[in-house]
C-alpha atoms as a PDB file:
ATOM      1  CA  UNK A   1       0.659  25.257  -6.013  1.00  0.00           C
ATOM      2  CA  UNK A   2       0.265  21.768  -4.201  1.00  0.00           C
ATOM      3  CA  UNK A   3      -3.133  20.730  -3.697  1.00  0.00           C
ATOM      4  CA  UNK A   4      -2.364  17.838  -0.865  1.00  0.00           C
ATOM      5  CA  UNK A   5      -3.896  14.216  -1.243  1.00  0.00           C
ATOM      6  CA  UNK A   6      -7.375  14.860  -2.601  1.00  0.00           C
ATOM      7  CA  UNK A   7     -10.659  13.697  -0.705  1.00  0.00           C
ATOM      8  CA  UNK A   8     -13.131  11.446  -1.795  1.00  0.00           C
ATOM      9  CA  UNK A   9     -16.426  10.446   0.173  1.00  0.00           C
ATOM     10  CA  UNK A  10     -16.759   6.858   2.184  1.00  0.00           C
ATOM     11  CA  UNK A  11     -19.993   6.060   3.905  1.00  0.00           C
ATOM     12  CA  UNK A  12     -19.203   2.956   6.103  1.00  0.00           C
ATOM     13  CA  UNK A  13     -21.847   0.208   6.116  1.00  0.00           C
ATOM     14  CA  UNK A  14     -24.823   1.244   8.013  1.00  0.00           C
ATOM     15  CA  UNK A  15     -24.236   5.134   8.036  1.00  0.00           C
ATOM     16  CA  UNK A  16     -26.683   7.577   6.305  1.00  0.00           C
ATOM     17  CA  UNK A  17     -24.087  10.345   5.579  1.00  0.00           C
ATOM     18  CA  UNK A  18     -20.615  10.019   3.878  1.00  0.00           C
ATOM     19  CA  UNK A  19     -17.397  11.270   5.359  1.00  0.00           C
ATOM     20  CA  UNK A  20     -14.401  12.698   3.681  1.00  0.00           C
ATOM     21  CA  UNK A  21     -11.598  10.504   3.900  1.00  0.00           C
ATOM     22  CA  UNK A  22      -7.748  10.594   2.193  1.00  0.00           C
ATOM     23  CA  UNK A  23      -7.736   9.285  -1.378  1.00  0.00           C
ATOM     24  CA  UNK A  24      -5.389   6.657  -0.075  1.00  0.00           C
ATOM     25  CA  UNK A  25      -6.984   5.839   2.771  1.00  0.00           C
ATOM     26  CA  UNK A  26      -9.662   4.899   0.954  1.00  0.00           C
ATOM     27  CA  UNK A  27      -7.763   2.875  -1.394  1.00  0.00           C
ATOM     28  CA  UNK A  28      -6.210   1.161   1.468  1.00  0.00           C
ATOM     29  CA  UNK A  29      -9.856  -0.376   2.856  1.00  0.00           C
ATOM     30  CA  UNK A  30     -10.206  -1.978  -1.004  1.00  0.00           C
ATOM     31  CA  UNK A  31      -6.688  -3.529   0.219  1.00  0.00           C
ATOM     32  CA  UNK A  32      -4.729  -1.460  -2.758  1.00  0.00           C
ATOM     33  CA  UNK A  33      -1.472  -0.105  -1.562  1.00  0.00           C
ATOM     34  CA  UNK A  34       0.908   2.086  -3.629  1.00  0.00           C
ATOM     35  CA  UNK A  35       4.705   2.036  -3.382  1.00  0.00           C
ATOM     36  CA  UNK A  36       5.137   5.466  -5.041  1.00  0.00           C
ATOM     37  CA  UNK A  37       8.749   7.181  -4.535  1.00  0.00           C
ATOM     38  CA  UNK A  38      11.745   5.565  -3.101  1.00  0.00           C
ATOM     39  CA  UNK A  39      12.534   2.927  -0.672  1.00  0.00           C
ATOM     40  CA  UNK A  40      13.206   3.774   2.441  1.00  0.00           C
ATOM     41  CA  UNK A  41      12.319   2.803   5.619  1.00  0.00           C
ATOM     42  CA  UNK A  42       9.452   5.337   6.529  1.00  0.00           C
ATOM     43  CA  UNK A  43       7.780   4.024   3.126  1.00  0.00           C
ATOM     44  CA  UNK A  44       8.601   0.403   4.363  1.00  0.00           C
ATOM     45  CA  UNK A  45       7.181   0.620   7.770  1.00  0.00           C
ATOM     46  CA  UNK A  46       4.194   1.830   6.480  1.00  0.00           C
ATOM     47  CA  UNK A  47       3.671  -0.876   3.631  1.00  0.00           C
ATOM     48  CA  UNK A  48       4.391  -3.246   6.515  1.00  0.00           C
ATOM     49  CA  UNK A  49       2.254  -1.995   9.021  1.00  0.00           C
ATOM     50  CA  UNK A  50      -0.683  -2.071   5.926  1.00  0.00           C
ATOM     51  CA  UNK A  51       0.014  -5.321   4.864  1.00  0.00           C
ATOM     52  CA  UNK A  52       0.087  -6.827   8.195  1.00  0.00           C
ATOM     53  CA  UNK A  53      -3.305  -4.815   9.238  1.00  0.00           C
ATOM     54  CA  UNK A  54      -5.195  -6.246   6.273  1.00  0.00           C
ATOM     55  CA  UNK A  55      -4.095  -9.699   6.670  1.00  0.00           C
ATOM     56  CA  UNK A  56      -5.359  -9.234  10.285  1.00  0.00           C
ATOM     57  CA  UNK A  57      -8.896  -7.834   9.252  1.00  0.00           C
ATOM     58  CA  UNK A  58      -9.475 -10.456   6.763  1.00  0.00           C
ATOM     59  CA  UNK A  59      -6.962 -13.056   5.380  1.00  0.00           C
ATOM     60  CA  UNK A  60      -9.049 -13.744   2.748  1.00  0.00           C
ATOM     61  CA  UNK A  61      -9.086 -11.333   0.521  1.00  0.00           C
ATOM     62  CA  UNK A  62      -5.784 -10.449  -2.320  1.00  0.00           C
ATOM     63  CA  UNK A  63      -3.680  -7.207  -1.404  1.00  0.00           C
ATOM     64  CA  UNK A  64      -2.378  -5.390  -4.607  1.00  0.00           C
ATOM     65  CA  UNK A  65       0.906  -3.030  -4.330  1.00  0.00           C
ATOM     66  CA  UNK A  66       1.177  -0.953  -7.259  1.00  0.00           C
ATOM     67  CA  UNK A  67       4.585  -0.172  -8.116  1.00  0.00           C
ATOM     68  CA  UNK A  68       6.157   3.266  -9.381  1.00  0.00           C
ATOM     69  CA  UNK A  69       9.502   3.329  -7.612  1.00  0.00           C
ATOM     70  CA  UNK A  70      13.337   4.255  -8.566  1.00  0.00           C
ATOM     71  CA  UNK A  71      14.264   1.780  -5.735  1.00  0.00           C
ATOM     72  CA  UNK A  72      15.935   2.628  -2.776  1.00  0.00           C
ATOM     73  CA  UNK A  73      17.275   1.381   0.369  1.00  0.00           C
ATOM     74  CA  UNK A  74      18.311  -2.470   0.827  1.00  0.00           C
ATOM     75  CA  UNK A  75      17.350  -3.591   3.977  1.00  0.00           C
ATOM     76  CA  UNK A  76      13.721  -1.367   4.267  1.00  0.00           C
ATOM     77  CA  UNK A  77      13.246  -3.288   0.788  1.00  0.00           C
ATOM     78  CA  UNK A  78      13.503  -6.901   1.833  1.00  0.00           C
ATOM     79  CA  UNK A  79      11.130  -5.742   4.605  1.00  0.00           C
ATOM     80  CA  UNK A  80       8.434  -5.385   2.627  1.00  0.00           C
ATOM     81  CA  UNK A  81       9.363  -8.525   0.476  1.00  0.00           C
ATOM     82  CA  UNK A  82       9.887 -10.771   3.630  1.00  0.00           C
ATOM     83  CA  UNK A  83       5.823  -9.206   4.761  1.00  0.00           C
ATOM     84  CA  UNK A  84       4.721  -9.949   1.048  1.00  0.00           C
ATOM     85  CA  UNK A  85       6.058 -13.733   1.592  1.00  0.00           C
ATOM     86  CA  UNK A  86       4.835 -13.670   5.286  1.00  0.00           C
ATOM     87  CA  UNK A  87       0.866 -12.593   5.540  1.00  0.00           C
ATOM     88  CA  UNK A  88      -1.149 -15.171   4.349  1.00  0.00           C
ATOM     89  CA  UNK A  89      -3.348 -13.339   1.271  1.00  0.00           C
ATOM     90  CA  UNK A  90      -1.585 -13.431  -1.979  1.00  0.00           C
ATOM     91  CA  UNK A  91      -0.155  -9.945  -2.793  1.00  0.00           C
ATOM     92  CA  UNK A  92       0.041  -8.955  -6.148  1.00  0.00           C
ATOM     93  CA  UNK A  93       1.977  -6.288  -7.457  1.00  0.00           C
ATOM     94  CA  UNK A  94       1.415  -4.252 -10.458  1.00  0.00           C
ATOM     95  CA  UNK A  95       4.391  -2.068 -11.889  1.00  0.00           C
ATOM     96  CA  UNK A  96       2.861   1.846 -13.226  1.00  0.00           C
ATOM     97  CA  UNK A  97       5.984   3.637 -14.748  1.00  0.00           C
ATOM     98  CA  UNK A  98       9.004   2.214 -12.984  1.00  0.00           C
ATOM     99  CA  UNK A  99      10.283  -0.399 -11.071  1.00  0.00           C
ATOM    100  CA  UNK A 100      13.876  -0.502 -10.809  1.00  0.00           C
ATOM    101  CA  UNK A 101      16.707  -1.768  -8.289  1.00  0.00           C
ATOM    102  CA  UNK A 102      14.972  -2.438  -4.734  1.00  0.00           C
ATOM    103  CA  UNK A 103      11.444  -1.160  -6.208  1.00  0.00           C
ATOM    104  CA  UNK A 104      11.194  -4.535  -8.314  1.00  0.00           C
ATOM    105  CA  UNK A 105      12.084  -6.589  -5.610  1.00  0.00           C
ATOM    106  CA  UNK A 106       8.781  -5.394  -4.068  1.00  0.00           C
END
């Protein structure tokens, strides 16, 4: 029985009462992203979009991609390896499990 992506609370600075917010999503505003199935381009897009958002907000601060991928598509991978070069924080990756073919490139 699938449960979905669990919820954990998030108050934002200067709010009394926490809201419920994606596990992930959370995740995302301590600037760790997760490459977590195969390449492909929706997975890319995202991880670009993410990447470029954070650098945006504050180009500062490390991103971390943790890695548990089979690898996948060429071209979708370089995108995300031409972003890692691109934004200016250092992005560090950290394999969990696998990363093989186009998921190591990452």
């Amino acid at each position: 029985m699938p449960i979905g992506v669990p919820k954990v609370p998030f108050r934002s600075p200067g709010e009394e009462d926490a809201v419920w917010v994606d596990v992930y999503n959370r995740l995302h505003r301590e600037r760790l992203l997760f490459l977590g199935q195969e390449v492909d381009s929706e997975i890319s897009n995202q991880l670009v979009g993410l990447m470029v958002y954070l650098s945006i907000e504050d180009d500062t601060r490390d991103l971390y991609l943790f890695i548990n991928s089979p690898g996948g598509w060429v071209i979708p991978g370089i995108a995300i390896y031409d972003t890692m070069q691109f934004v200016p924080p250092d992005v560090h990756t950290i394999c969990m499990g696998l990363a093989a073919s186009m998921g190591s490139s990452s």
